[in-house]
Protein backbone atom coordinates (compact mmCIF):
# COMPACT_ATOMS: atom_id res chain seq x y z
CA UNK A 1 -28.43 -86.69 -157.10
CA UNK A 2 -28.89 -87.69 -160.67
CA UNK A 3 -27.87 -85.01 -163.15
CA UNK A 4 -31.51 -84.58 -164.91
CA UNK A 5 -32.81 -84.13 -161.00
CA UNK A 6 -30.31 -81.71 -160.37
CA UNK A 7 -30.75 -79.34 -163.67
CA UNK A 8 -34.65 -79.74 -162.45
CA UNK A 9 -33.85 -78.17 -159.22
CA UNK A 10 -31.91 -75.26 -161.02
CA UNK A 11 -34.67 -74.44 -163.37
CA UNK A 12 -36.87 -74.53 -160.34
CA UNK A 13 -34.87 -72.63 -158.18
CA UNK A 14 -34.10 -70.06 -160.97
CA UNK A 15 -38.47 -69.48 -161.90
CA UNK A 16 -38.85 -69.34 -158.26
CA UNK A 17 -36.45 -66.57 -157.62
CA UNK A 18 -38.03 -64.71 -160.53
CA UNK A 19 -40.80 -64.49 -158.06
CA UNK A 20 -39.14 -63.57 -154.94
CA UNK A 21 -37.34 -60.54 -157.42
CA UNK A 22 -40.53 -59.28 -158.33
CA UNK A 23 -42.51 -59.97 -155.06
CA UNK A 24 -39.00 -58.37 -152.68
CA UNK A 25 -39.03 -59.60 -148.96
CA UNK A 26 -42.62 -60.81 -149.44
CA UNK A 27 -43.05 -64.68 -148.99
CA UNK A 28 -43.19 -66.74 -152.53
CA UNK A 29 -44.51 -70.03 -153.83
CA UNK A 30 -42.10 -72.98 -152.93
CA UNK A 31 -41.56 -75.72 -155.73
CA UNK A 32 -40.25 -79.40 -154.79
CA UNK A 33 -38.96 -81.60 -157.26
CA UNK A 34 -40.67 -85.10 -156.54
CA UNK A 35 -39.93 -87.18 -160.00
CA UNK A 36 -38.58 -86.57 -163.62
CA UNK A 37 -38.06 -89.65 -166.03
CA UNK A 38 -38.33 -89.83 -169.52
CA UNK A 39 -41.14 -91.14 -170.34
CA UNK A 40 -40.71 -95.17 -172.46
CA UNK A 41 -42.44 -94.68 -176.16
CA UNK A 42 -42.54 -91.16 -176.16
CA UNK A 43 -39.16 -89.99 -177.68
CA UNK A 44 -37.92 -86.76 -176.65
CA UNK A 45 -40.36 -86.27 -173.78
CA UNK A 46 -40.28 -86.51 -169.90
CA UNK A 47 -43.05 -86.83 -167.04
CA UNK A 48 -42.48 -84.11 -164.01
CA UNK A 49 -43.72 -84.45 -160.59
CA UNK A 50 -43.66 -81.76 -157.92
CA UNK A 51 -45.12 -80.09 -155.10
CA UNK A 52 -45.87 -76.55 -154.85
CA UNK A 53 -46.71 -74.65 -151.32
CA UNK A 54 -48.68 -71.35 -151.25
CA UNK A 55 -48.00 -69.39 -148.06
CA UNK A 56 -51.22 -67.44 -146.95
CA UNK A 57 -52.10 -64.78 -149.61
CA UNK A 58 -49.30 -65.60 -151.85
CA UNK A 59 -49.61 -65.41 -155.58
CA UNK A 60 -47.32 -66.73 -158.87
CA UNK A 61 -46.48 -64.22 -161.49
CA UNK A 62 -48.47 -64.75 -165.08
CA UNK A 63 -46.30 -67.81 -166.88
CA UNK A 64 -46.49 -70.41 -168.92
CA UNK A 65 -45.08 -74.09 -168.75
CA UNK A 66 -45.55 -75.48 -172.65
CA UNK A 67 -46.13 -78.57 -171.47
CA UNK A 68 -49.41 -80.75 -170.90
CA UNK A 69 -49.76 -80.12 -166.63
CA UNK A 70 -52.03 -81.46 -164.42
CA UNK A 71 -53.12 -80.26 -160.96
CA UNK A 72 -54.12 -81.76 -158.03
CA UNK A 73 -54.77 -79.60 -154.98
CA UNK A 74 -53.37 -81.47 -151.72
CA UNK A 75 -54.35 -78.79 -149.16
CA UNK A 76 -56.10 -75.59 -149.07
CA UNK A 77 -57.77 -73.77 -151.82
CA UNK A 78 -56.16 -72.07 -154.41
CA UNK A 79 -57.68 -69.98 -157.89
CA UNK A 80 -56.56 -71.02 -161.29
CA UNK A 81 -56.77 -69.61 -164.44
CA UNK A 82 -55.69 -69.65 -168.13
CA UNK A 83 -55.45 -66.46 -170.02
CA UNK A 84 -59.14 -66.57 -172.18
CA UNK A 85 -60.34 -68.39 -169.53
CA UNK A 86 -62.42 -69.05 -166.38
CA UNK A 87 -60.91 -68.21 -162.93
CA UNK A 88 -61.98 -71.22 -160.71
CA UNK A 89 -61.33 -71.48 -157.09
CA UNK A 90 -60.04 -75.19 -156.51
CA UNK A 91 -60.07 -77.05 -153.01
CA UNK A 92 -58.53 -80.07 -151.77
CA UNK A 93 -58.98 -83.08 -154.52
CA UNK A 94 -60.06 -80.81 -157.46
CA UNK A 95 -57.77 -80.43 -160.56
CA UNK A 96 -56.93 -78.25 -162.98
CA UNK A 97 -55.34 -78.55 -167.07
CA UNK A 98 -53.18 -76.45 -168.73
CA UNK A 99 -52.22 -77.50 -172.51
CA UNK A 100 -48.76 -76.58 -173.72
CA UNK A 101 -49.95 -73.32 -175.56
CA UNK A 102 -51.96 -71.60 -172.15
CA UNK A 103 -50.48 -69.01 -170.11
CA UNK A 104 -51.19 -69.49 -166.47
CA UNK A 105 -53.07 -65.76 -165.80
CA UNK A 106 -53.32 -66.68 -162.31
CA UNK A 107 -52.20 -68.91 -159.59
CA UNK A 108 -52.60 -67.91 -156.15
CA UNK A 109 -53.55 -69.09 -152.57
CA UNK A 110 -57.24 -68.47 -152.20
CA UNK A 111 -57.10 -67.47 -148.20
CA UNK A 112 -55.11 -64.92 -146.93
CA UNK A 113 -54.92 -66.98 -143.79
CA UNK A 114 -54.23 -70.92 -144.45
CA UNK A 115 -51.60 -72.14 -146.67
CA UNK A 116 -52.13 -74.37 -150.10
CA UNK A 117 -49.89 -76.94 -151.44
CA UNK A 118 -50.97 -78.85 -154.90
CA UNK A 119 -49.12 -81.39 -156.49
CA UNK A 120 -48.33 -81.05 -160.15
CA UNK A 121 -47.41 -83.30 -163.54
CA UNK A 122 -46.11 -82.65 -166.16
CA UNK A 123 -45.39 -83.69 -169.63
CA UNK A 124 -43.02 -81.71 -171.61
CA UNK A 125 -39.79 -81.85 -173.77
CA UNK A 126 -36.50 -83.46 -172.41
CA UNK A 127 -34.37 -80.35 -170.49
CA UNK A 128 -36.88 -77.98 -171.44
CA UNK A 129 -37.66 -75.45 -168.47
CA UNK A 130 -39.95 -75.90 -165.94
CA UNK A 131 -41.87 -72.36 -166.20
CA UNK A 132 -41.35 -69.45 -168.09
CA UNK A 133 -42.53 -65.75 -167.73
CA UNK A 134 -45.49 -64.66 -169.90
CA UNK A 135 -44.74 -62.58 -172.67
């Protein structure tokens, strides 16, 4: 596994266990590294692809990614929102934008019965951590 793949996986493994600390036995989001390159003519910069699975009910803890991201939902439904702004309810082939200075409010599974799974990209600094709590 190529190293940047493998620090992607840690920083990924290490926001997702954040959640399954504060959410205890209770099931959590699952993240799965797809894609990171560094992006040609854009020094200092990479492009981030992933998958992201919402068991039933499941919900992500406030964060922020400070990086452009782009959503695509795959399966399911799932609500979105920025802090300051609208919560919208996505379904399969909407998207959603966050810019590198929002803080992701909310991000959870829309049914408590059928699981959602987006697919996400991202453009943010070289190394730089995947997701970070809200402050």
């Amino acid at each position: 596994m190529p190293a940047i793949c493998a620090s992607l996986t840690g920083a990924l493994l290490a926001s997702l266990m954040t959640v399954n600390a504060l959410a205890a036995d209770a099931p959590a989001a699952r993240a799965a590294p797809l894609l990171t390159s560094p992006l040609s003519g854009i020094e200092g910069k990479e492009g981030l692809m992933l998958t992201v699975e919402y068991p039933p009910g499941v919900a992500s803890p406030s964060h922020r990614h400070n990086a452009n991201t782009f959503v695509y939902v795959l399966e399911g439904s799932v609500v979105m929102q920025v802090a300051g702004g609208k919560e919208m309810t996505l379904k399969e082939g909407e998207t959603f934008y966050e810019s590198p200075t929002d803080i992701h409010s909310v991000s959870r599974n829309a049914s408590d019965s059928l699981p959602a799974k987006i697919l996400v990209f991202m453009v943010k600094d070289v190394g730089a951590p995947v997701s970070l709590p809200a402050k």
